[in-house]
C-alpha atoms as a PDB file:
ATOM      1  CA  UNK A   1      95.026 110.776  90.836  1.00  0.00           C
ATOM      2  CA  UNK A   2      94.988 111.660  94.376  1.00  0.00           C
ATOM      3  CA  UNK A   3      97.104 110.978  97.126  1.00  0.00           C
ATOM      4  CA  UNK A   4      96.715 112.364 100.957  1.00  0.00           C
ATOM      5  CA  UNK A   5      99.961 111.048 102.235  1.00  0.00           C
ATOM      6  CA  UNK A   6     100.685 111.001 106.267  1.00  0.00           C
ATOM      7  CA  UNK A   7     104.362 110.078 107.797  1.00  0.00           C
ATOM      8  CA  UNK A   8     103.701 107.465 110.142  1.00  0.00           C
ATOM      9  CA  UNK A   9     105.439 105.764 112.923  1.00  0.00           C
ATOM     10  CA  UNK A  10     103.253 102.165 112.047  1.00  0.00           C
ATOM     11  CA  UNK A  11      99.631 101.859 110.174  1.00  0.00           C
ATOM     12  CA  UNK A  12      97.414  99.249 109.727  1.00  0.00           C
ATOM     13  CA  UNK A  13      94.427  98.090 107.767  1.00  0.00           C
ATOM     14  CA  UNK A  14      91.499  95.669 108.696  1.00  0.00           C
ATOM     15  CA  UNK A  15      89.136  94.114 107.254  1.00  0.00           C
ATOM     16  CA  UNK A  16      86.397  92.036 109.380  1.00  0.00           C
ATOM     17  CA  UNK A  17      88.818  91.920 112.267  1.00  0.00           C
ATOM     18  CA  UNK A  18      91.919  90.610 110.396  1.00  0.00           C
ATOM     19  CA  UNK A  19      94.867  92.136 109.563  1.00  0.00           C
ATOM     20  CA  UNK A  20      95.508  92.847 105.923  1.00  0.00           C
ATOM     21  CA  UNK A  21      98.304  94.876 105.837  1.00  0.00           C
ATOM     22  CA  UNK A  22     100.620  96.765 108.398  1.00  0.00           C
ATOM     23  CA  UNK A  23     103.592  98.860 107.715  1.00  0.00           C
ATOM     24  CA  UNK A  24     106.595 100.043 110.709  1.00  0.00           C
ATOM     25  CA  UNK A  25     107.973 103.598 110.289  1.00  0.00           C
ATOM     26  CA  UNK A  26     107.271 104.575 106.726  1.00  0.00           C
ATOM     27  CA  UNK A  27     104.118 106.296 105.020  1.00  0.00           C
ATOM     28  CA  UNK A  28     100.227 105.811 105.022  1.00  0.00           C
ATOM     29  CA  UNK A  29      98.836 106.648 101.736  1.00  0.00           C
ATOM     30  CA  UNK A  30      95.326 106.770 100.688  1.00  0.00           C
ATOM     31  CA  UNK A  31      94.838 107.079  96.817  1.00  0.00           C
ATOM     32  CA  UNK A  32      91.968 108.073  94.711  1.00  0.00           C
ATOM     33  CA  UNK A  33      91.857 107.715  91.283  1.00  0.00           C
ATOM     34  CA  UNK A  34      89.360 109.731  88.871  1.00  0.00           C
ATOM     35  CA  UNK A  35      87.747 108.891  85.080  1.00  0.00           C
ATOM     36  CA  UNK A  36      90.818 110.121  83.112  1.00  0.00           C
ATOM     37  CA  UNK A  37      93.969 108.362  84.929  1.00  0.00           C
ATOM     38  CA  UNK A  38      96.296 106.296  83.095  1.00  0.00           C
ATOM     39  CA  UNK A  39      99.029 104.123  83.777  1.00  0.00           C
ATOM     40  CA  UNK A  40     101.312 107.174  83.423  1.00  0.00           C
ATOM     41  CA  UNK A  41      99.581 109.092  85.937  1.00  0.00           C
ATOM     42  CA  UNK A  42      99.801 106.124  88.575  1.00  0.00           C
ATOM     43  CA  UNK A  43     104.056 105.247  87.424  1.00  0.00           C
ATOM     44  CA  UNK A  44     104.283 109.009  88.442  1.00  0.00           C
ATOM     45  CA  UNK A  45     102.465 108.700  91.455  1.00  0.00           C
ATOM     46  CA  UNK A  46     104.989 106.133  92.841  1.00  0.00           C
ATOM     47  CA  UNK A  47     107.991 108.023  91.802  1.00  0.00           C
ATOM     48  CA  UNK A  48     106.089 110.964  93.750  1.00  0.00           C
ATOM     49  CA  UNK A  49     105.805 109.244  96.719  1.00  0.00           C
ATOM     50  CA  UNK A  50     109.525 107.234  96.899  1.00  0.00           C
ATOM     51  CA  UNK A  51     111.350 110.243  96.272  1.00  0.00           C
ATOM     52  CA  UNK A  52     108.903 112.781  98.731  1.00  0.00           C
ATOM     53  CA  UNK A  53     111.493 114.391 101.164  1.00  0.00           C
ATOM     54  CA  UNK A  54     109.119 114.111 104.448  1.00  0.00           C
ATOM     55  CA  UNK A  55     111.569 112.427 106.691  1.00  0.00           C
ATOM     56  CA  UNK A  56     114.314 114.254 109.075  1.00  0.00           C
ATOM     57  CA  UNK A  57     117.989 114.566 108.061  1.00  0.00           C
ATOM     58  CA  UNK A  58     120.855 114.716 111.072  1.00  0.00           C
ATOM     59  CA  UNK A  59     120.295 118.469 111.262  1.00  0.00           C
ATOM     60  CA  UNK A  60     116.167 117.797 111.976  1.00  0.00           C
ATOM     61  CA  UNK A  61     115.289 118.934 108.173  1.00  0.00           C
ATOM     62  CA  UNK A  62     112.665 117.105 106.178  1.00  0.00           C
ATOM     63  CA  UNK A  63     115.101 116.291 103.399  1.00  0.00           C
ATOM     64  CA  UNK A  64     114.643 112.637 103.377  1.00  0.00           C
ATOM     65  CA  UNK A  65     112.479 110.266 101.295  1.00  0.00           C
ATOM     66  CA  UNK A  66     110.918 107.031 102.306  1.00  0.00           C
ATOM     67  CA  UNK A  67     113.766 105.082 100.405  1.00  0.00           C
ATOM     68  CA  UNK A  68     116.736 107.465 102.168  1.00  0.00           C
ATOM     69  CA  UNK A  69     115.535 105.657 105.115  1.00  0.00           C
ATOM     70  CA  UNK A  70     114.469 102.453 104.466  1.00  0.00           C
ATOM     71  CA  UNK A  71     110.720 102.972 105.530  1.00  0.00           C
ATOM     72  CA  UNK A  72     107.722 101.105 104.141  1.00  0.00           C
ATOM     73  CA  UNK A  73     104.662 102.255 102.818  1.00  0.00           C
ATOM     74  CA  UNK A  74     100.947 100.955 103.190  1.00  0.00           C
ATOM     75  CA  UNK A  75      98.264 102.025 100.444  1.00  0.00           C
ATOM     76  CA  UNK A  76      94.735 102.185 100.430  1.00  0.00           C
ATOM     77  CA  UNK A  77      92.245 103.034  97.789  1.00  0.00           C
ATOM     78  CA  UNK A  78      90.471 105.576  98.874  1.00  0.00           C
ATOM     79  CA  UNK A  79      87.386 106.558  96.283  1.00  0.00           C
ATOM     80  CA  UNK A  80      85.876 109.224  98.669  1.00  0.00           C
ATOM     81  CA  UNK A  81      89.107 111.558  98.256  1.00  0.00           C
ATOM     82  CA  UNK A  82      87.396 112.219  95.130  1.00  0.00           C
ATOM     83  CA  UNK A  83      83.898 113.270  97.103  1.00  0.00           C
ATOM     84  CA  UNK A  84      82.653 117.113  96.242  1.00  0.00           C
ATOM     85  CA  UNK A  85      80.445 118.670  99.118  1.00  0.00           C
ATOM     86  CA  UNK A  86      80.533 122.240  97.383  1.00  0.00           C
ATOM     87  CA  UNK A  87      76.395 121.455  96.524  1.00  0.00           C
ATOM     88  CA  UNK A  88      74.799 120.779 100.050  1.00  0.00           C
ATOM     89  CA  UNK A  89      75.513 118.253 102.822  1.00  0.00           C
ATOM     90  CA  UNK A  90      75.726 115.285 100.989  1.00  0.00           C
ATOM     91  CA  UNK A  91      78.853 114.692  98.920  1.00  0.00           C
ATOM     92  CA  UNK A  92      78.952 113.380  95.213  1.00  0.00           C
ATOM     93  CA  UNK A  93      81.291 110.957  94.143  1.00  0.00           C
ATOM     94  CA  UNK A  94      80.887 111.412  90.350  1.00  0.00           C
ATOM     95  CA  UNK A  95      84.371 112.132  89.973  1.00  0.00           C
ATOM     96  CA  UNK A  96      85.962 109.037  91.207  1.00  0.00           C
ATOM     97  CA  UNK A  97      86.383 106.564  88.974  1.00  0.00           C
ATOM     98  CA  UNK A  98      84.443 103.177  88.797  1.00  0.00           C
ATOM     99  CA  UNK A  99      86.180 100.090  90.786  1.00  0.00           C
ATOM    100  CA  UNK A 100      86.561  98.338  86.934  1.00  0.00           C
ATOM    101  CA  UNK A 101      89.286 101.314  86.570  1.00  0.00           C
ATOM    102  CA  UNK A 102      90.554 102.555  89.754  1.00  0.00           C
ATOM    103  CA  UNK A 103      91.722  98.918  91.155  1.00  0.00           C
ATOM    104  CA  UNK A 104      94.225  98.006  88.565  1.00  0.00           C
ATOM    105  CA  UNK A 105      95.547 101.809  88.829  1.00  0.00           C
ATOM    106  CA  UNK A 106      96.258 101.431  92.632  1.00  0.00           C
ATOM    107  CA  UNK A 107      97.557  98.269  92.067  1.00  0.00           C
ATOM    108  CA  UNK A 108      99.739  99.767  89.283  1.00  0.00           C
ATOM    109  CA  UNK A 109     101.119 102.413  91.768  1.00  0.00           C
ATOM    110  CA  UNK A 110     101.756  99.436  94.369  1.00  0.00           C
ATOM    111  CA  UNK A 111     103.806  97.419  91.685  1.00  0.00           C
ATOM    112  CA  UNK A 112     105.897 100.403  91.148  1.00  0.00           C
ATOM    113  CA  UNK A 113     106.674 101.139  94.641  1.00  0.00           C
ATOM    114  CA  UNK A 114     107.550  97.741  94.709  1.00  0.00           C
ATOM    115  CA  UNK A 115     109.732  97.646  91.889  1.00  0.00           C
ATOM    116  CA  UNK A 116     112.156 101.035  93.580  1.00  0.00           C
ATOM    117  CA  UNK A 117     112.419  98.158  96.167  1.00  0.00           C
ATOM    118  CA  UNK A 118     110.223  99.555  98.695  1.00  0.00           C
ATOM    119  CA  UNK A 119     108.126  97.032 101.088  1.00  0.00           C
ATOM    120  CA  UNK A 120     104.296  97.959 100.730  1.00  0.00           C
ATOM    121  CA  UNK A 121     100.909  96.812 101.759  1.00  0.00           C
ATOM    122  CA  UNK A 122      97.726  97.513 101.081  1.00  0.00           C
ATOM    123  CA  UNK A 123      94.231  97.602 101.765  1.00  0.00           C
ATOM    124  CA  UNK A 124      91.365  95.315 100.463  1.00  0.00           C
ATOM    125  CA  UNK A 125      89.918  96.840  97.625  1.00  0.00           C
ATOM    126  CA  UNK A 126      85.809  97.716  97.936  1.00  0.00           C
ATOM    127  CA  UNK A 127      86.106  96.053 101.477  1.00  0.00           C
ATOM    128  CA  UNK A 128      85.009  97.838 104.536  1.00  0.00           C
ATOM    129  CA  UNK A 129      88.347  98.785 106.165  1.00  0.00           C
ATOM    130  CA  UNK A 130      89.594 100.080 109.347  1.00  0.00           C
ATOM    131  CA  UNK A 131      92.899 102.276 109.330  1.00  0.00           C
ATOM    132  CA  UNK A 132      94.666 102.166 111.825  1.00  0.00           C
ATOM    133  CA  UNK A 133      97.752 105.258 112.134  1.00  0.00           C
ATOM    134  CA  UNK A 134     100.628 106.999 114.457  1.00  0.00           C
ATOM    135  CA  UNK A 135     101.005 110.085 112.262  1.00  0.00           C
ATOM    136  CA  UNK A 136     104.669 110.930 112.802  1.00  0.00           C
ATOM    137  CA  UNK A 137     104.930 114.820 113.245  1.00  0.00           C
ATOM    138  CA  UNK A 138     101.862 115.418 112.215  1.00  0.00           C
ATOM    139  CA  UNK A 139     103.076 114.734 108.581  1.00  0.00           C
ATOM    140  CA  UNK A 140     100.213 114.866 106.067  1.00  0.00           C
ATOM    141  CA  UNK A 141     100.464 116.159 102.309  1.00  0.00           C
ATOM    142  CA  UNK A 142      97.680 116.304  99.663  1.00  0.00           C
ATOM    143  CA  UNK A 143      98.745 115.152  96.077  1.00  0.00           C
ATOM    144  CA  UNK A 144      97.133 115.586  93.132  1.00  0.00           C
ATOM    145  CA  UNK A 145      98.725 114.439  89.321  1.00  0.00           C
END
């Protein structure tokens, strides 16, 4: 799995004009998942991201997580984080997985988050979405499990 993760200050996610999911101060993560993923790889994904120490302590130090401060999260699937340009102009996508795999995986990661107590959204899976971001800092990691 991958995970591009960006402190934010709010995010949100359309899809054909409506709102589908918005988050306050928290974290905007966009997650692809590839062929040989598991359930194990997308439990350790969420422990990843609730226990990432992005967010400022008193002395201005990015030594708190998104559960030290009570943020929320919003996730969107994000097949094209596993797009390879290295050949020419036109990237490949081979290495994402197919939507039969990669949706119950992101939803996996969601239900996780979830279960640390965190408040999450998400996108709409294989809709054409519009995100929406304040990146707080800038703030953006790349994961990969």
């Amino acid at each position: 799995m991958k995970a591009l993760v960006q402190r934010v200050e709010r995010a949100q996610v359309t899809v054909g004009g409506e709102v589908v999911g918005r988050v306050g101060p928290g974290l905007c993560v966009l997650v692809g998942v590839t062929h040989d993923d598991t359930s194990a790889h997308a439990e350790k994904l969420a422990s990843k991201l609730a226990k990432l120490r992005i967010f400022d302590d008193d002395d201005g130090k990015m030594n708190r997580s998104v559960l030290d401060v009570g943020g929320e999260i919003l996730v969107v699937s994000q097949f094209t984080l596993y797009g390879d340009a290295a050949k020419g102009n036109r990237p490949s996508y081979i290495e994402a997985a197919r939507p039969e795999q990669a949706e119950p995986l992101v939803d996996e990661v969601v239900d996780h988050l979830r279960g640390l107590g965190l408040k999450v959204e998400t996108g709409r899976f294989r809709a054409a979405m519009k995100v929406e971001l304040v990146n707080d800092g800038p703030v953006t990691i790349a994961l990969e499990l």
